[in-house]
Protein backbone atom coordinates (compact mmCIF):
# COMPACT_ATOMS: atom_id res chain seq x y z
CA UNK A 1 -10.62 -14.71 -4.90
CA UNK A 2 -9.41 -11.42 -5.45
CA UNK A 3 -7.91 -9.53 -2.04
CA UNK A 4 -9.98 -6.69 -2.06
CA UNK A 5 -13.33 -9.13 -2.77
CA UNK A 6 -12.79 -9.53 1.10
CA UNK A 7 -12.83 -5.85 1.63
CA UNK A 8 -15.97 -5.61 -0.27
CA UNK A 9 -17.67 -7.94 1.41
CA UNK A 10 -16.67 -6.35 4.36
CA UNK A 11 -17.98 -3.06 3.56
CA UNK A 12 -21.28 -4.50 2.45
CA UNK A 13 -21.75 -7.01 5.64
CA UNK A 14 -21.34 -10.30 3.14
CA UNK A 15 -20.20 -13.00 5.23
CA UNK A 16 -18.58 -14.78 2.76
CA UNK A 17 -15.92 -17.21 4.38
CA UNK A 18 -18.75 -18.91 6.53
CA UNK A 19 -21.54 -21.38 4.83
CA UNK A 20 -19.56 -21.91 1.83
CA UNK A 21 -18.35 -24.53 0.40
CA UNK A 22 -14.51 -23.67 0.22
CA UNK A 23 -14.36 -22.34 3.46
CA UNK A 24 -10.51 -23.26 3.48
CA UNK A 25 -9.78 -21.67 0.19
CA UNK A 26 -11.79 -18.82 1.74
CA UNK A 27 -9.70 -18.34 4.61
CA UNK A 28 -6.71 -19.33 2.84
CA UNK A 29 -7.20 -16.45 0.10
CA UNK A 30 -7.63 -13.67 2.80
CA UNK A 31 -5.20 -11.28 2.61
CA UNK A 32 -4.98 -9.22 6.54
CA UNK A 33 -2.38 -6.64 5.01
CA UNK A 34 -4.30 -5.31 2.06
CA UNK A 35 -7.83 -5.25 4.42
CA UNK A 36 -5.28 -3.51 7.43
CA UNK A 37 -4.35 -0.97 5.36
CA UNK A 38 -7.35 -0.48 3.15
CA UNK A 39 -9.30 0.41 6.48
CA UNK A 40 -6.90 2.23 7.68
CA UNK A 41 -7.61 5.35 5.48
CA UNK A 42 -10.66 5.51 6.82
CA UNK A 43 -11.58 7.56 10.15
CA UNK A 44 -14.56 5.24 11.02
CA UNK A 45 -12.40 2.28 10.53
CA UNK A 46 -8.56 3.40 11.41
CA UNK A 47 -8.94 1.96 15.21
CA UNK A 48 -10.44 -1.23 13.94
CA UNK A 49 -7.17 -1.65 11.48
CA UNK A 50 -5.18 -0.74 14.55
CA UNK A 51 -6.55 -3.48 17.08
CA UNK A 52 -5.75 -5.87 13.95
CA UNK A 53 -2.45 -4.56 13.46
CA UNK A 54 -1.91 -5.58 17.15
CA UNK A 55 -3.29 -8.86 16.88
CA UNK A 56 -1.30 -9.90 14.05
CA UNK A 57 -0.93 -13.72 15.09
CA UNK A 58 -4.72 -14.29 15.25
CA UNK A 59 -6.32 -16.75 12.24
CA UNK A 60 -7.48 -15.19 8.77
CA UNK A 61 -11.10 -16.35 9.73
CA UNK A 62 -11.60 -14.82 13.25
CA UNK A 63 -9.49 -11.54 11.79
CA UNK A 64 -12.53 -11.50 8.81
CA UNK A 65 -14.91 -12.31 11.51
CA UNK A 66 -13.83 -9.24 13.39
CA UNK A 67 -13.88 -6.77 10.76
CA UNK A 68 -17.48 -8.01 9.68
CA UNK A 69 -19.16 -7.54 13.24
CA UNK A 70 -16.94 -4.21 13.81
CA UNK A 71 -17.49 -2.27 10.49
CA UNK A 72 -20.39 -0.95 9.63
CA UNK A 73 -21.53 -2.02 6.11
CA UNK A 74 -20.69 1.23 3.96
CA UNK A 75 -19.54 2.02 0.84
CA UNK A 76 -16.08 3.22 1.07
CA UNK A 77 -13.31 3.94 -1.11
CA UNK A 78 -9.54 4.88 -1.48
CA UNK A 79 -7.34 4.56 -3.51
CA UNK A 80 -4.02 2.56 -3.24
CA UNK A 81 -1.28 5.14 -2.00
CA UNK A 82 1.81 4.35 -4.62
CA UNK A 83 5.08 6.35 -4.45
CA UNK A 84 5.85 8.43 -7.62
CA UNK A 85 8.63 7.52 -10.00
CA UNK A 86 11.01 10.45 -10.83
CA UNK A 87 13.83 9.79 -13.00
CA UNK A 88 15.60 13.02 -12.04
CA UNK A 89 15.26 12.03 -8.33
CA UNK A 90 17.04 8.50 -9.17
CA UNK A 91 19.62 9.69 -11.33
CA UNK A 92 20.41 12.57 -8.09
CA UNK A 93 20.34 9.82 -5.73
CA UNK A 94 22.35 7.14 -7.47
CA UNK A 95 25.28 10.00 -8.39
CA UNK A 96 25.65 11.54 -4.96
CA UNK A 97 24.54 7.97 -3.21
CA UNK A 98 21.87 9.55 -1.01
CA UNK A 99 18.72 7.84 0.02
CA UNK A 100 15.79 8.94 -1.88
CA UNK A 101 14.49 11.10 1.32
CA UNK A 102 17.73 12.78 1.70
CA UNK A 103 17.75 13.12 -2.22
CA UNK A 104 14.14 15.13 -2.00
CA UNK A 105 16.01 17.58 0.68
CA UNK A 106 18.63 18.09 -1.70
CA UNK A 107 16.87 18.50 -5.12
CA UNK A 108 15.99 22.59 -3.87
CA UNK A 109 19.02 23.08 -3.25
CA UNK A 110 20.45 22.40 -6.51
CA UNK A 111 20.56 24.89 -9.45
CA UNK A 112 20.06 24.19 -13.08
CA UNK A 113 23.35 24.27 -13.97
CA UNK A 114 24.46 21.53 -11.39
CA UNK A 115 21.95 19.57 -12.14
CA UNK A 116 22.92 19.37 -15.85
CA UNK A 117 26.39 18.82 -14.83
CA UNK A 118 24.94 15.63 -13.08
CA UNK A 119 22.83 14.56 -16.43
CA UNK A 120 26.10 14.80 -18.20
CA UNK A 121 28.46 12.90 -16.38
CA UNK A 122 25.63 10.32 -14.99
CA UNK A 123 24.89 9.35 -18.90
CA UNK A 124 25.43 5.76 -19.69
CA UNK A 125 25.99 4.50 -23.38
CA UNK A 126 23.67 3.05 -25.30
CA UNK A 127 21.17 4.73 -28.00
CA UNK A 128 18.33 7.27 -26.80
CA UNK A 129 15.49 6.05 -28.23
């Protein structure tokens, strides 16, 4: 099963890990990080991903169980927060040796012509396709 099939059942108040057949390939498949922080962008939801967060050590099953008698059934949706890839922000970071959230501080700061200067002397050798 897919990780966020759990969420979906959540949202729609599917028990699905009870009265099946595969219960243990139900439980096994559960995923409590993706369903933590998929109902944790939610405002309805956030304190529910917070008690789980807490009680990390507890089984998938009774963690499912949980979020099925706690959530309301609901359609809800967000999408998966990813961080942005910026070549200019790499080639910054790797030249001066900054972590990327120092880099971000720094990239105002720099003019155009310094940041050429960096282009130049960062290339590596190869052919630019």
């Amino acid at each position: 099963m897919n990780p966020f099939d759990y969420v979906n059942a959540i949202n729609s108040g599917k028990d699905i890990m009870t009265g099946t057949e595969n219960d243990q390939l139900a439980e096994k498949g559960y995923n409590p990080y993706i369903t933590n922080r998929q109902f944790s962008y939610f405002a309805e939801t956030a304190l529910a991903a917070n008690e789980m967060n807490f009680r990390h050590h507890l089984d998938n099953k009774l963690q499912f169980s949980f979020y099925i008698n706690i959530v309301r059934p609901k359609k809800r949706y967000a999408k998966w927060a990813k961080t942005e890839h910026d070549d200019d922000l790499e080639l910054v970071a790797e030249y001066f040796g900054y972590s990327y959230e120092k880099t971000k501080q720094i990239m105002d700061i720099l003019s155009d012509e310094q940041f050429d200067e960096i282009k130049i002397k960062m290339q590596k050798g190869g052919l630019k396709k």
